[in-house]
N, C-alpha and C. Protein backbone atom coordinates (compact mmCIF):
# COMPACT_ATOMS: atom_id res chain seq x y z
N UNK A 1 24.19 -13.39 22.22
CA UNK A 1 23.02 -13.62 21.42
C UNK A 1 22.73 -12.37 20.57
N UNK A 2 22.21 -12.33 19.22
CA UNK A 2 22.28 -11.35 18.50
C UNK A 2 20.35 -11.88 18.04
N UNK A 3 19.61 -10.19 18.28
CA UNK A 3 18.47 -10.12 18.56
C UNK A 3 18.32 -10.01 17.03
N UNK A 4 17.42 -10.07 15.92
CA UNK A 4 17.47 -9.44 14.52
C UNK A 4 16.68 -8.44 14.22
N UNK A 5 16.30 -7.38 14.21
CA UNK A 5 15.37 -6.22 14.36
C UNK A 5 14.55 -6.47 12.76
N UNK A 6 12.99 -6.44 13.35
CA UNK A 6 11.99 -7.30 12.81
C UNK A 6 12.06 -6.32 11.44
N UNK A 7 12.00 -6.93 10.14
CA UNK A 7 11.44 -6.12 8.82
C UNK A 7 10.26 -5.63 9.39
N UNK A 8 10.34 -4.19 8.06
CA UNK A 8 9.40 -3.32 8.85
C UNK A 8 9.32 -2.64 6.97
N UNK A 9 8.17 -2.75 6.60
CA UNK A 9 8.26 -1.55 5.54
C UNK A 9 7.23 0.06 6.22
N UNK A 10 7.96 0.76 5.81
CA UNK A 10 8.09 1.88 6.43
C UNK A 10 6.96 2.86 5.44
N UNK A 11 6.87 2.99 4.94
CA UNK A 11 5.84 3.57 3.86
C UNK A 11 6.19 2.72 2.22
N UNK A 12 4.27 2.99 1.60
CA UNK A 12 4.24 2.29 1.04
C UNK A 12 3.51 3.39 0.01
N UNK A 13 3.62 3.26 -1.38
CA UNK A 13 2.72 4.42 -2.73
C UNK A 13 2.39 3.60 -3.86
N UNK A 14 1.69 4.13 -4.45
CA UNK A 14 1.05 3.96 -5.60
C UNK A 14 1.22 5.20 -6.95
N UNK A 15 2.08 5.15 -7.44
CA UNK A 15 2.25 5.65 -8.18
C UNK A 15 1.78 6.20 -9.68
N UNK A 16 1.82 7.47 -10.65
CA UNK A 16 0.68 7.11 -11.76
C UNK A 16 0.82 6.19 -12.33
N UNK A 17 -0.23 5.43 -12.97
CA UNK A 17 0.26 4.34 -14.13
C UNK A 17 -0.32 3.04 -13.62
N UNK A 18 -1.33 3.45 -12.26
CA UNK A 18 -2.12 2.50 -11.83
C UNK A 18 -3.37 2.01 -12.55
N UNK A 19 -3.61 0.84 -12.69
CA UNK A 19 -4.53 0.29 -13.43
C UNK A 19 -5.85 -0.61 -12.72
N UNK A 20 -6.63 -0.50 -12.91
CA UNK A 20 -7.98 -1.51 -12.35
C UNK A 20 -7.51 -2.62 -12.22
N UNK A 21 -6.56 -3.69 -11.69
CA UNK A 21 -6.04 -4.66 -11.79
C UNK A 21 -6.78 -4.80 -10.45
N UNK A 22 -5.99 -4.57 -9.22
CA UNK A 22 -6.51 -4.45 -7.85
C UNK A 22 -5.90 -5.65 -7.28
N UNK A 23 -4.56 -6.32 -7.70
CA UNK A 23 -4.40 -7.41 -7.56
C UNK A 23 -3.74 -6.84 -6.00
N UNK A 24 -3.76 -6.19 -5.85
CA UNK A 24 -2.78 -5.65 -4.64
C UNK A 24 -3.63 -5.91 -3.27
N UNK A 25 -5.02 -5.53 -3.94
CA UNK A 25 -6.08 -5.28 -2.67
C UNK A 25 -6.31 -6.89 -2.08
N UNK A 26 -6.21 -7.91 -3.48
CA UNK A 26 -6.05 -9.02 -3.35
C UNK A 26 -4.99 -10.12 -2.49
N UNK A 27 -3.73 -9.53 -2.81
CA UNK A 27 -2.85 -10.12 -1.42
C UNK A 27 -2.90 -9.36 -0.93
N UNK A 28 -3.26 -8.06 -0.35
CA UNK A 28 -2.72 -7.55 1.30
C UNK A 28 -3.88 -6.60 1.17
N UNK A 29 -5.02 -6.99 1.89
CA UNK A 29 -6.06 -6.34 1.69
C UNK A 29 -5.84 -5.13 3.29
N UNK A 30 -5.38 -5.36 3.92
CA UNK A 30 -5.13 -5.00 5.50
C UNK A 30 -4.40 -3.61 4.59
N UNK A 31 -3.46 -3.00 3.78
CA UNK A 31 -3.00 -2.31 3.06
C UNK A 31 -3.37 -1.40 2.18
N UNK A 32 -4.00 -2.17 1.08
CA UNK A 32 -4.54 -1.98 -0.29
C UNK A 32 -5.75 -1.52 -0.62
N UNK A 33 -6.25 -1.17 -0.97
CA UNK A 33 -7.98 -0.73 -1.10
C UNK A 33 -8.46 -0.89 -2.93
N UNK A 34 -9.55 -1.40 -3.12
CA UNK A 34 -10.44 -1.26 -3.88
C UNK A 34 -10.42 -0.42 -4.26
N UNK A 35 -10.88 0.11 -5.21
CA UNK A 35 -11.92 1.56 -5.33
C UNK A 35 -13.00 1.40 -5.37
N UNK A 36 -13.71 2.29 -4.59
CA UNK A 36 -15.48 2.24 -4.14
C UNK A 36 -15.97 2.80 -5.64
N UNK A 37 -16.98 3.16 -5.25
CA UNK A 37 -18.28 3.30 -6.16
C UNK A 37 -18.16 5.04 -6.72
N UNK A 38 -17.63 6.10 -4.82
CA UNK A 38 -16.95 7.28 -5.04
C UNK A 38 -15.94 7.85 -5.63
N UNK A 39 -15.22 6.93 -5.89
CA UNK A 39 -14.08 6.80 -6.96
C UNK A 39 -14.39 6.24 -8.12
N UNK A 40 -14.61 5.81 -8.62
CA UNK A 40 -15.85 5.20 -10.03
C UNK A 40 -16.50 6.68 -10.39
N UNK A 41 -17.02 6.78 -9.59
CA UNK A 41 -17.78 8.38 -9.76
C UNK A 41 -16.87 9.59 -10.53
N UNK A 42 -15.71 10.10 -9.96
CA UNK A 42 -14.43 10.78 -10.23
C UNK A 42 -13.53 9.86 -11.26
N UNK A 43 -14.06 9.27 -11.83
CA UNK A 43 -13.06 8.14 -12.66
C UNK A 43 -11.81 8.08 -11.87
N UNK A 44 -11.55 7.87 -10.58
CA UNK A 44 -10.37 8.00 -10.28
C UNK A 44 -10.56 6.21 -9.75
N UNK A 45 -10.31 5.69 -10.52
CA UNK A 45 -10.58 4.04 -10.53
C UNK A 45 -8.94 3.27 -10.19
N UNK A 46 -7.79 3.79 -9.45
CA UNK A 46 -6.92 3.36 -9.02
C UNK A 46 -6.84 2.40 -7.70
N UNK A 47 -6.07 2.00 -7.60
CA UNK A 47 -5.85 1.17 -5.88
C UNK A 47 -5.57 2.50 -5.18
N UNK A 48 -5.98 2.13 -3.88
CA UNK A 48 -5.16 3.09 -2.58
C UNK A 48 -4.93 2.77 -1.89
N UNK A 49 -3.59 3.14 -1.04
CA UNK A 49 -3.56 2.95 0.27
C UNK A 49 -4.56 3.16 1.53
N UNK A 50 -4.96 2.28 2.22
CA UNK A 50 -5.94 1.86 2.88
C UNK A 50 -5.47 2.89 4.47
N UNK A 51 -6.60 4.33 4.49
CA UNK A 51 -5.97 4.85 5.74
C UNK A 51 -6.18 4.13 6.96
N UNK A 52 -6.98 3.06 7.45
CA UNK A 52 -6.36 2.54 8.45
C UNK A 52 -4.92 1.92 8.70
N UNK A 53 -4.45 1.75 7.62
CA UNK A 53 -2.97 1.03 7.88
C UNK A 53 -2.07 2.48 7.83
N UNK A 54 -2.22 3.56 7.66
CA UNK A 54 -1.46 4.38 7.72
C UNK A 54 -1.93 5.73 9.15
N UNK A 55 -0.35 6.30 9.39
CA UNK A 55 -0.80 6.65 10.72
C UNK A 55 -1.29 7.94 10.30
N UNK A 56 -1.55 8.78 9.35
CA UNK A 56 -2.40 10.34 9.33
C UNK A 56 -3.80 9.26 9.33
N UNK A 57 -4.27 8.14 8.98
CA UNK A 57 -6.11 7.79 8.91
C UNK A 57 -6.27 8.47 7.37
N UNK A 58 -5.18 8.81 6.24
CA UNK A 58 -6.04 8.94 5.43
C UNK A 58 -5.97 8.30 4.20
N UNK A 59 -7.23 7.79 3.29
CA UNK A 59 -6.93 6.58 2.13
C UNK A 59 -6.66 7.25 0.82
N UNK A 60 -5.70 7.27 0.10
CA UNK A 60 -5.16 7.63 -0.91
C UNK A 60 -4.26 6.53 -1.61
N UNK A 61 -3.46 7.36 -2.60
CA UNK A 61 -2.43 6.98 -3.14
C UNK A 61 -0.95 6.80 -2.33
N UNK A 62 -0.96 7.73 -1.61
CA UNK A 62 0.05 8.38 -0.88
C UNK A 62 1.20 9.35 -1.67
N UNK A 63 1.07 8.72 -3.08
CA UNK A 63 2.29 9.39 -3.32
C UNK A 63 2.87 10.46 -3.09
N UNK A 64 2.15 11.69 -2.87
CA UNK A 64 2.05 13.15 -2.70
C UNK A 64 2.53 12.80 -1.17
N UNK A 65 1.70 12.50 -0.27
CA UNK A 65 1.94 12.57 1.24
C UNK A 65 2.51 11.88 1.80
N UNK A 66 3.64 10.53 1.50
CA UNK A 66 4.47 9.87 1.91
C UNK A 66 4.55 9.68 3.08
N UNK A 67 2.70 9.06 3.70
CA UNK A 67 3.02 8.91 5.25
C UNK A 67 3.51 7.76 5.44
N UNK A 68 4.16 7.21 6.61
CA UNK A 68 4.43 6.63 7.36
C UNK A 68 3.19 4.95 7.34
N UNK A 69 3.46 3.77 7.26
CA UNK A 69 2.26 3.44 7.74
C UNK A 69 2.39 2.98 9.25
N UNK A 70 1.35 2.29 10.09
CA UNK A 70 1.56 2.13 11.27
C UNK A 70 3.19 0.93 11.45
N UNK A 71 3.48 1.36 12.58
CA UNK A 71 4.53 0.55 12.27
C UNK A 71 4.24 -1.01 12.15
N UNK A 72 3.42 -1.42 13.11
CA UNK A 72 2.61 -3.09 13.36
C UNK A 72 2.28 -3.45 12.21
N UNK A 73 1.46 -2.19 11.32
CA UNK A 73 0.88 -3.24 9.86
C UNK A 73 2.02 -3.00 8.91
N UNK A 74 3.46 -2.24 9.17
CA UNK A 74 4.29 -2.07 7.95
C UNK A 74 5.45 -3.46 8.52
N UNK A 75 5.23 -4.49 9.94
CA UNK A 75 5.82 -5.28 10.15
C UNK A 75 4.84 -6.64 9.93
N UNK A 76 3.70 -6.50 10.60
CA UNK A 76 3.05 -7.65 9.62
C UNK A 76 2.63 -8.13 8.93
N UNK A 77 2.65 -7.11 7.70
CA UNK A 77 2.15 -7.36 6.55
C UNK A 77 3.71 -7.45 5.79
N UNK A 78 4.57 -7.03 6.14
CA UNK A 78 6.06 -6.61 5.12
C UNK A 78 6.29 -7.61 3.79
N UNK A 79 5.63 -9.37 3.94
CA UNK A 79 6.10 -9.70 2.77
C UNK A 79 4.80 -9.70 1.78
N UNK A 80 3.69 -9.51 2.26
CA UNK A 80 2.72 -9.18 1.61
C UNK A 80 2.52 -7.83 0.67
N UNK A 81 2.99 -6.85 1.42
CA UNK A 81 3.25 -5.68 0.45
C UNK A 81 4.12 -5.65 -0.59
N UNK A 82 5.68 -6.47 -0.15
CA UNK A 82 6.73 -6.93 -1.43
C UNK A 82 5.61 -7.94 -2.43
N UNK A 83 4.93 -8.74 -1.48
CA UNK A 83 4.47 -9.55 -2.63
C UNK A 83 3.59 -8.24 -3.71
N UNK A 84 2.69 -7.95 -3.55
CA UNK A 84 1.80 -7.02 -4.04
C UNK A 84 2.34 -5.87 -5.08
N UNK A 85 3.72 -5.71 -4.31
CA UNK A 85 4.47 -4.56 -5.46
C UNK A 85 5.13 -5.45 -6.52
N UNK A 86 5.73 -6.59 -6.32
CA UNK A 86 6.44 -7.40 -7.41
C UNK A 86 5.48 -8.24 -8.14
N UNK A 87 3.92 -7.86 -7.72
CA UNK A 87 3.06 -8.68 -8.57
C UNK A 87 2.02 -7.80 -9.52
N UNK A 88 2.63 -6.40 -9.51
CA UNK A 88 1.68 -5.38 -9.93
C UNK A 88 2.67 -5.64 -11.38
N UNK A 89 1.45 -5.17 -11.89
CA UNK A 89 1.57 -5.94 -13.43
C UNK A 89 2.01 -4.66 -14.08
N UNK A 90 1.91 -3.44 -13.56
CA UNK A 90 2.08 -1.92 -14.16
C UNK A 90 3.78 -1.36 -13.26
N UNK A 91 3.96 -1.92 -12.04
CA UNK A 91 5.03 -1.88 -11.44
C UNK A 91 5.15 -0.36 -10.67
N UNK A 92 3.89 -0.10 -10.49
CA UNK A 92 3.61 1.13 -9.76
C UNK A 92 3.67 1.39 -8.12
N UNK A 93 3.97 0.14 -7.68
CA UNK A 93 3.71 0.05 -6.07
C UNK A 93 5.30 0.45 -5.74
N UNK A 94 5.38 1.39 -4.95
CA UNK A 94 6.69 1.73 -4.38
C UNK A 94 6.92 1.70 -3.17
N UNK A 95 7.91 1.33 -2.32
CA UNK A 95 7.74 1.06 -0.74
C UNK A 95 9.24 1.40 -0.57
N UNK A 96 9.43 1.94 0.83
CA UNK A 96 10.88 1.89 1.77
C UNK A 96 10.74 0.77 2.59
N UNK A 97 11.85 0.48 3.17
CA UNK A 97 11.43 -0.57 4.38
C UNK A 97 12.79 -0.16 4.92
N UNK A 98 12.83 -1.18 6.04
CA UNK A 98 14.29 -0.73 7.20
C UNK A 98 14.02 -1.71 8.05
C-alpha cells in the first residue's frame, strides 16, 4: 500500500505590487487579511498574511521574513491559497509547497 504524503504549502508572501483588491482575504480568509483601519492610517493598504496562520504569530506581508506557516493551516487550506495566488489579479501572491 503506498500512503500519499498530504500537500502542504509551506510558506506563503505577498509581494510589492499589491493592490486593494483583497480578493485573497476573500477565498482563504483563515490565511489572508484585510487591511484594518491601522493600515489605512500608514497608507500601507495591502493584503497580509494573517499571523495566526503563521508560526512566529506575526501579520505581515511576509516577504522579508519568509516564515513558515503552521503546518495544519499550510495543509488545509493548500488549494485555497493556490486558488488566491492564481486569482490575484496583480500576481503578487508567492508560495512554496512540498
Amino acid at each position: 500500500m503506498i500512503i500519499e504524503k498530504p500537500k502542504r504549502i509551506v510558506k506563503v508572501w505577498i509581494d510589492l505590487g499589491c493592490i486593494p483588491n483583497c480578493g485573497c482575504a476573500d477565498t482563504c480568509p483563515a490565511v489572508f487579511k484585510y487591511p484594518d483601519d491601522k493600515d489605512y492610517e500608514s497608507n500601507d493598504i495591502t493584503s497580509k498574511i494573517n499571523g495566526e496562520s503563521r508560526i512566529d504569530g506575526i501579520t505581515s506581508d511576509n516577504a522579508k521574513e519568509q516564515c513558515e506557516l503552521i503546518p495544519e493551516i499550510g495543509i488545509k487550506y493548500y488549494k485555497e491559497i493556490i486558488e488566491a495566488a492564481y486569482g490575484c489579479p496583480v500576481e503578487v501572491i508567492k508560495y512554496t509547497a512540498e
